[in-house]
C-alpha atoms as a PDB file:
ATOM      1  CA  UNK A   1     -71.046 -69.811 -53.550  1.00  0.00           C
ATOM      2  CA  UNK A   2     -68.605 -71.178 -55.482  1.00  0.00           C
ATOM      3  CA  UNK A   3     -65.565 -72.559 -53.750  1.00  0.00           C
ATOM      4  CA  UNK A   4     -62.718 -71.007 -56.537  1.00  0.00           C
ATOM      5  CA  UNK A   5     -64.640 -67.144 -55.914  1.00  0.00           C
ATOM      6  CA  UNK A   6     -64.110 -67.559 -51.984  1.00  0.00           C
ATOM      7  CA  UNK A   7     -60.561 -68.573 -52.707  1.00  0.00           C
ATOM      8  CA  UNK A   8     -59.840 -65.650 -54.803  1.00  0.00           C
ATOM      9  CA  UNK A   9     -61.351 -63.592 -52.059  1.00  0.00           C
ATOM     10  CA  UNK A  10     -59.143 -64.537 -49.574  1.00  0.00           C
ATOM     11  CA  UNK A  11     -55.843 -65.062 -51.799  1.00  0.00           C
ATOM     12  CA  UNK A  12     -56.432 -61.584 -53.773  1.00  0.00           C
ATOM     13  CA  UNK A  13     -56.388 -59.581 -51.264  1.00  0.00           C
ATOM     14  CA  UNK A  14     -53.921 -61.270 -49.180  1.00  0.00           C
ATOM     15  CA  UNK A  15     -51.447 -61.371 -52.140  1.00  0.00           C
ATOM     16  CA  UNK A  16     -52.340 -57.406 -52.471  1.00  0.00           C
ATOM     17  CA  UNK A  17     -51.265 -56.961 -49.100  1.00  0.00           C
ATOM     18  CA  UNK A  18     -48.250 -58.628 -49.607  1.00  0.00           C
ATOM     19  CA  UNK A  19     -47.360 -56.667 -52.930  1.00  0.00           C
ATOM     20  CA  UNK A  20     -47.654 -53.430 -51.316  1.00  0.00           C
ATOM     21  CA  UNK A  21     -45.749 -54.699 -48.007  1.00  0.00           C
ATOM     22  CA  UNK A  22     -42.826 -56.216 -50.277  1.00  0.00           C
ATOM     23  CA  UNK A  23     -42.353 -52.692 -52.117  1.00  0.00           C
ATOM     24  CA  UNK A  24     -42.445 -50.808 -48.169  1.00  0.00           C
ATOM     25  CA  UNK A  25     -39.993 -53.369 -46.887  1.00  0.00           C
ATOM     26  CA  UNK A  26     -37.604 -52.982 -50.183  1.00  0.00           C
ATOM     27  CA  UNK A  27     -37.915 -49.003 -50.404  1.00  0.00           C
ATOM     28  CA  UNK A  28     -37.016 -49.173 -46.629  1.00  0.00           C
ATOM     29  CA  UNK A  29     -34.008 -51.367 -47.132  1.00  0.00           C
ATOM     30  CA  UNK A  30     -33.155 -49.114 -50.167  1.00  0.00           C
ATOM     31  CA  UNK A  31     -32.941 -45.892 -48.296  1.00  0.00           C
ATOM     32  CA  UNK A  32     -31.437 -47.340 -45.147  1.00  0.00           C
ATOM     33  CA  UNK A  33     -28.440 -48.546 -47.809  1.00  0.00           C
ATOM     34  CA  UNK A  34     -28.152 -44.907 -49.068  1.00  0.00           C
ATOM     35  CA  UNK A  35     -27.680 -43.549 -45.380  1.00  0.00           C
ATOM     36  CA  UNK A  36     -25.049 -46.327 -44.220  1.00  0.00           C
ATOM     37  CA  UNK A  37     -23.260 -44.884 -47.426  1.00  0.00           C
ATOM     38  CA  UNK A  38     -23.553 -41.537 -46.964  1.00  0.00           C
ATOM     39  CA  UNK A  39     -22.645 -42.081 -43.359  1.00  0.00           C
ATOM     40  CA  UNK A  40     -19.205 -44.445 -44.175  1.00  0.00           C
ATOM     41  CA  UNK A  41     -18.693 -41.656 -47.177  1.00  0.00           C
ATOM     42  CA  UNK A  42     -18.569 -39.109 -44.795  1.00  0.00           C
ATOM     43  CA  UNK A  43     -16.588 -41.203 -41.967  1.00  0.00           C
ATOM     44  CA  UNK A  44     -13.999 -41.701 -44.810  1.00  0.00           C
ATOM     45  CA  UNK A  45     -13.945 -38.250 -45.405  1.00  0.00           C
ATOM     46  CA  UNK A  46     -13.422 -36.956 -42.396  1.00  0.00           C
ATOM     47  CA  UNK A  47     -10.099 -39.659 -41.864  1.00  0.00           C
ATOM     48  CA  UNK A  48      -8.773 -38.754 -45.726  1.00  0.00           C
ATOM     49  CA  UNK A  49      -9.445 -34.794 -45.566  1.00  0.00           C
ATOM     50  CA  UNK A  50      -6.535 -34.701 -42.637  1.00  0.00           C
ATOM     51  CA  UNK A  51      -4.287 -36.504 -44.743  1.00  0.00           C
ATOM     52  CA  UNK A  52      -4.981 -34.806 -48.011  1.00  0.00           C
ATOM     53  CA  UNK A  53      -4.083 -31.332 -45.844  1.00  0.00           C
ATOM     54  CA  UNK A  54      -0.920 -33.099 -44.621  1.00  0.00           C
ATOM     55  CA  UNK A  55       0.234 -33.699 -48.211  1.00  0.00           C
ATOM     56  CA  UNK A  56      -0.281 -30.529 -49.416  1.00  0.00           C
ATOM     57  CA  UNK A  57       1.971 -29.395 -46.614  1.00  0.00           C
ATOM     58  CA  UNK A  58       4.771 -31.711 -47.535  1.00  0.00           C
ATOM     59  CA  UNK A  59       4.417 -30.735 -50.845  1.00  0.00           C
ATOM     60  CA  UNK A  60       4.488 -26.950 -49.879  1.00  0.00           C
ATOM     61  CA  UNK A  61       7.695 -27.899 -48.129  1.00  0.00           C
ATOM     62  CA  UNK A  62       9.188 -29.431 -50.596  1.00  0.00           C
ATOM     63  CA  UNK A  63       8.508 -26.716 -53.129  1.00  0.00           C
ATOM     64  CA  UNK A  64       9.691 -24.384 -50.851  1.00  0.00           C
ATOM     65  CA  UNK A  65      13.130 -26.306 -50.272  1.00  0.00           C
ATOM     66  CA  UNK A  66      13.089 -26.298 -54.326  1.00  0.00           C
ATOM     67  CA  UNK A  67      13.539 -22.596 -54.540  1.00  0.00           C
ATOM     68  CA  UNK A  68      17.234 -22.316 -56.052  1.00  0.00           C
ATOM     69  CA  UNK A  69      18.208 -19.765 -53.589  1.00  0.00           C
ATOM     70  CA  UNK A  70      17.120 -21.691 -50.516  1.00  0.00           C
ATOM     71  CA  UNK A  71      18.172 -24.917 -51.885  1.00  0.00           C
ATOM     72  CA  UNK A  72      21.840 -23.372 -53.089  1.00  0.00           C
ATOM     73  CA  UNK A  73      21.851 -21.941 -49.459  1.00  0.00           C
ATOM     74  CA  UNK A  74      20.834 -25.428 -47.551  1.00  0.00           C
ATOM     75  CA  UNK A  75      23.642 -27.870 -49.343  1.00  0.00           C
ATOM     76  CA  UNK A  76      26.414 -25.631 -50.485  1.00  0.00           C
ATOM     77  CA  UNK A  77      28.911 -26.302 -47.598  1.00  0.00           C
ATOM     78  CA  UNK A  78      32.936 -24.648 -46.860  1.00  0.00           C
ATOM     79  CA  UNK A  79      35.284 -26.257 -49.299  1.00  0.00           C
ATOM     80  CA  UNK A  80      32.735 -27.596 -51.653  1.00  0.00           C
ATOM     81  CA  UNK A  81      33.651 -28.034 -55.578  1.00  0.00           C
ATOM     82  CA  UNK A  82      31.115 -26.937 -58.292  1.00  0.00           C
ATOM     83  CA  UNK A  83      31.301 -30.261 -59.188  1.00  0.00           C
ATOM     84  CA  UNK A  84      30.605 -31.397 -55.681  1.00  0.00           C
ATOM     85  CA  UNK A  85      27.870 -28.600 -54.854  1.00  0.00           C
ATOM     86  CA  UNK A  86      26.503 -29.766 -58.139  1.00  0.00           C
ATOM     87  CA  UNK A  87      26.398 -33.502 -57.283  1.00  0.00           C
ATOM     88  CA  UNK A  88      24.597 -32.503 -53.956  1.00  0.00           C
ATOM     89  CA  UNK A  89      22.482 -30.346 -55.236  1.00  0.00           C
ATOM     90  CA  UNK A  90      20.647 -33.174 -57.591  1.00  0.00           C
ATOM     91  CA  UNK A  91      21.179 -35.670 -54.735  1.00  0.00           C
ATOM     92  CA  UNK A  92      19.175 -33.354 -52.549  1.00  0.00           C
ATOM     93  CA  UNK A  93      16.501 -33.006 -55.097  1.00  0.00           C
ATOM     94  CA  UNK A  94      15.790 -36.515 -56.350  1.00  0.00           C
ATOM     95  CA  UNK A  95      16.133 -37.761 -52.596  1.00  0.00           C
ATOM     96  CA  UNK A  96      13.427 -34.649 -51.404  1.00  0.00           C
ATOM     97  CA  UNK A  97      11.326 -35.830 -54.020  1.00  0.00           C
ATOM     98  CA  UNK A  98      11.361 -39.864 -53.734  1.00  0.00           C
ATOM     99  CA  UNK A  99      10.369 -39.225 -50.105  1.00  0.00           C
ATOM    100  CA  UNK A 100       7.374 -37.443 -50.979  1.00  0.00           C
ATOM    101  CA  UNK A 101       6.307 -39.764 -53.743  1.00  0.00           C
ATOM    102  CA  UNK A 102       3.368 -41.331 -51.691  1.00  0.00           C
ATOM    103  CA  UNK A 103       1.938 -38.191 -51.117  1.00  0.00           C
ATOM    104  CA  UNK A 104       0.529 -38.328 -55.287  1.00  0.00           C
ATOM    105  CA  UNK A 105      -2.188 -40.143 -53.996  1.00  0.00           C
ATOM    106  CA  UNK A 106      -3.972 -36.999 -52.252  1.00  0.00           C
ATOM    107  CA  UNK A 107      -2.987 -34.145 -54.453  1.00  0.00           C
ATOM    108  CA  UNK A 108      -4.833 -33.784 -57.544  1.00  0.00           C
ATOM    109  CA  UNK A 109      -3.095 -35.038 -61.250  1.00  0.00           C
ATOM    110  CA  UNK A 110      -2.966 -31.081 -62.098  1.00  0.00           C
ATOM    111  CA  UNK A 111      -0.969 -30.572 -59.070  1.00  0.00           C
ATOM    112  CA  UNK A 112       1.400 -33.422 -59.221  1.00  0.00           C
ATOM    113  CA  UNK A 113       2.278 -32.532 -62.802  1.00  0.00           C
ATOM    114  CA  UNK A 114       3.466 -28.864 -61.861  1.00  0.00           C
ATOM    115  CA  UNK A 115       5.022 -30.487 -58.819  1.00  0.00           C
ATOM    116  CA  UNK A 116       7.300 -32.785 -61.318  1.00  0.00           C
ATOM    117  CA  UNK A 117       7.676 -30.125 -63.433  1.00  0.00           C
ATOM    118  CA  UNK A 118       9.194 -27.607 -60.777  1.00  0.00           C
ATOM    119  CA  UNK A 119      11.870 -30.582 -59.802  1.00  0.00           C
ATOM    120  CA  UNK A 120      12.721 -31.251 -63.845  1.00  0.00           C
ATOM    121  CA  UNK A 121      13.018 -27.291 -64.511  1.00  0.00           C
ATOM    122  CA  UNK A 122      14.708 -26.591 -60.878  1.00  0.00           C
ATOM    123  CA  UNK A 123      17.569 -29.199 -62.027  1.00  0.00           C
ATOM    124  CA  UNK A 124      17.866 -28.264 -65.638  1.00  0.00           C
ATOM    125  CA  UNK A 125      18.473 -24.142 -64.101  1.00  0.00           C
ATOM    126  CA  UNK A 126      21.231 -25.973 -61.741  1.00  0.00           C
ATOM    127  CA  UNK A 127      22.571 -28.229 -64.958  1.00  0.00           C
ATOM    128  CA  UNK A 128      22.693 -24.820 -67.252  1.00  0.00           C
ATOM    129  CA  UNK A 129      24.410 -23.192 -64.529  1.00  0.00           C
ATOM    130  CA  UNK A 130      26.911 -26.143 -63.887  1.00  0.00           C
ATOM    131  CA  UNK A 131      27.366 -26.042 -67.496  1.00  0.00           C
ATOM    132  CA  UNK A 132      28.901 -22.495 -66.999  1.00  0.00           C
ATOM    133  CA  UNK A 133      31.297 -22.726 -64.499  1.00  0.00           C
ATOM    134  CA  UNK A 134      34.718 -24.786 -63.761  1.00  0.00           C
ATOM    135  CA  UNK A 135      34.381 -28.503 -62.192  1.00  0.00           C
ATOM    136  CA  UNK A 136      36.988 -27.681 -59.549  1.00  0.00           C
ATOM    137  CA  UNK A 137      36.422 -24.011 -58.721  1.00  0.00           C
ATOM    138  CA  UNK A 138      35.040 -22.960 -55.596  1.00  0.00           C
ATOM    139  CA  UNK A 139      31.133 -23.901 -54.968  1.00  0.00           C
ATOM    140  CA  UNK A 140      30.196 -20.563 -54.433  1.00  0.00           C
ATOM    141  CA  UNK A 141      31.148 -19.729 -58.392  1.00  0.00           C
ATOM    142  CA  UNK A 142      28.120 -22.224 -58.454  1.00  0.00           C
ATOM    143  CA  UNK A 143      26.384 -20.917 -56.001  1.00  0.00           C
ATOM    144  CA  UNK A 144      26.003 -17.441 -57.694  1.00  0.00           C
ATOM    145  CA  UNK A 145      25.733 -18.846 -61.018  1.00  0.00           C
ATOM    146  CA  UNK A 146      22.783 -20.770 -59.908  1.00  0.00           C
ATOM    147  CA  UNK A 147      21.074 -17.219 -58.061  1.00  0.00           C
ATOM    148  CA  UNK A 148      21.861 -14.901 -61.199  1.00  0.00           C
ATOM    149  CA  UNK A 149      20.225 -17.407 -63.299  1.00  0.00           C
ATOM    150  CA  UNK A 150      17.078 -17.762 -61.248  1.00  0.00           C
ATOM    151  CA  UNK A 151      16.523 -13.906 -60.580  1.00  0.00           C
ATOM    152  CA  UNK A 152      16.981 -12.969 -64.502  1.00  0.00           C
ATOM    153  CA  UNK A 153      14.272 -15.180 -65.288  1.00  0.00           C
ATOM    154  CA  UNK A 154      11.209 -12.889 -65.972  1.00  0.00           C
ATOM    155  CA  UNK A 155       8.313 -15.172 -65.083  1.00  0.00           C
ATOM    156  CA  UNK A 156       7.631 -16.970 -62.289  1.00  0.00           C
ATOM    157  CA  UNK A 157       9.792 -20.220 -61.650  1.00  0.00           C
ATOM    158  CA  UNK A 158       8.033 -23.462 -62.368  1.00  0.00           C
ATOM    159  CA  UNK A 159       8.526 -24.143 -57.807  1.00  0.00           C
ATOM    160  CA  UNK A 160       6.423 -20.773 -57.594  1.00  0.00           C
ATOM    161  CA  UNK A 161       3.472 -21.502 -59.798  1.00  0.00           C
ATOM    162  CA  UNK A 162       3.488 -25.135 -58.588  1.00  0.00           C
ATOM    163  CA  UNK A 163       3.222 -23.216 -55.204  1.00  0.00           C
ATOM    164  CA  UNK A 164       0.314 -20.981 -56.357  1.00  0.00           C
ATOM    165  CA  UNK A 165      -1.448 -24.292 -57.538  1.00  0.00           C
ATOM    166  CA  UNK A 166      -1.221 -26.217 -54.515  1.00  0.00           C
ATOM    167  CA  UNK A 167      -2.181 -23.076 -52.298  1.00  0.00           C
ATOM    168  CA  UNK A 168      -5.216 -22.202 -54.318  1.00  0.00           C
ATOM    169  CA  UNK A 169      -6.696 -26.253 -54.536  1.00  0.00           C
ATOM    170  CA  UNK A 170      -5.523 -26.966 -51.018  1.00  0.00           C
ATOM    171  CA  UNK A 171      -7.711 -23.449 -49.853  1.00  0.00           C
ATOM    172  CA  UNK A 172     -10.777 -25.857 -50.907  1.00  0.00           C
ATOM    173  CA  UNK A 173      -9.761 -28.230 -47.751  1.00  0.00           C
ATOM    174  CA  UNK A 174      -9.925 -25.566 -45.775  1.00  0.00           C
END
């Protein structure tokens, strides 16, 4: 027999068995790679989901501190100004806010747009109001001014539906 045909007959099927043992190995390495990632997805998950439920509290907090009446009721303090309560007011706003900044990164874009919104609209109601009343007069001219304006409003105020939003996409946590 010719020397070349017994070669073939060995190499052939050796190189066949080697084929079909590369393609095992490699779909074995293939779907052991999809499980490590599935696994580290779900490890990261389970470390982010806690976190993600910790800044929707904040920002439930913070939308609740936003609500005129509460927040009018928090600073105003004995002897105040309008001016004063008004400069407070802001102060407490912008600082309330700049804390919570970081928490962006686990709320949704949809919710950190109504959260903006609800501080922009919550200090343009106290600016209207401030707008109404006498710098040096007692705070709680201000005070009231700032109440009657939020309670003739007819819809909800932007902190409320922000607060709607948050409670409805932070349910899917849950």
């Amino acid at each position: 027999m010719n020397p070349w045909i017994q070669l073939l007959q060995i190499v052939l099927p050796s190189l066949l068995t080697a084929g079909v043992i590369f393609f095992i190995v490699r779909d074995f390495f293939k779907s052991e790679e999809k499980r490590k990632e599935a696994e580290l997805k779900k490890q990261i998950a389970s470390q982010i989901t806690p976190m993600k439920i910790q800044a929707y509290e904040r920002m439930v907090i913070f939308l609740e501190r936003l609500n005129p009446n509460s927040l009018v009721l928090r600073v105003n303090k004995h002897n105040m100004t309008n001016k004063q309560l008004h400069h407070a007011l802001i102060q407490s706003i912008k600082q309330e806010y700049e804390h919570n900044l970081s928490q962006q990164l686990f709320i949704s874009n949809g919710a950190w747009e109504l959260i903006k919104t609800a501080k922009e609209e919550t200090i343009k109601l106290i600016n209207i109001a401030y707008s109404k009343v006498q710098p040096d007069n007692s705070s709680n001219e201000l005070s009231l001014t700032i109440i009657n304006i939020a309670s003739s409003i007819d819809k909800k105020l932007p902190h409320e539906i922000a607060l709607e939003y948050l409670k409805k996409e932070a349910s899917q946590f849950l």
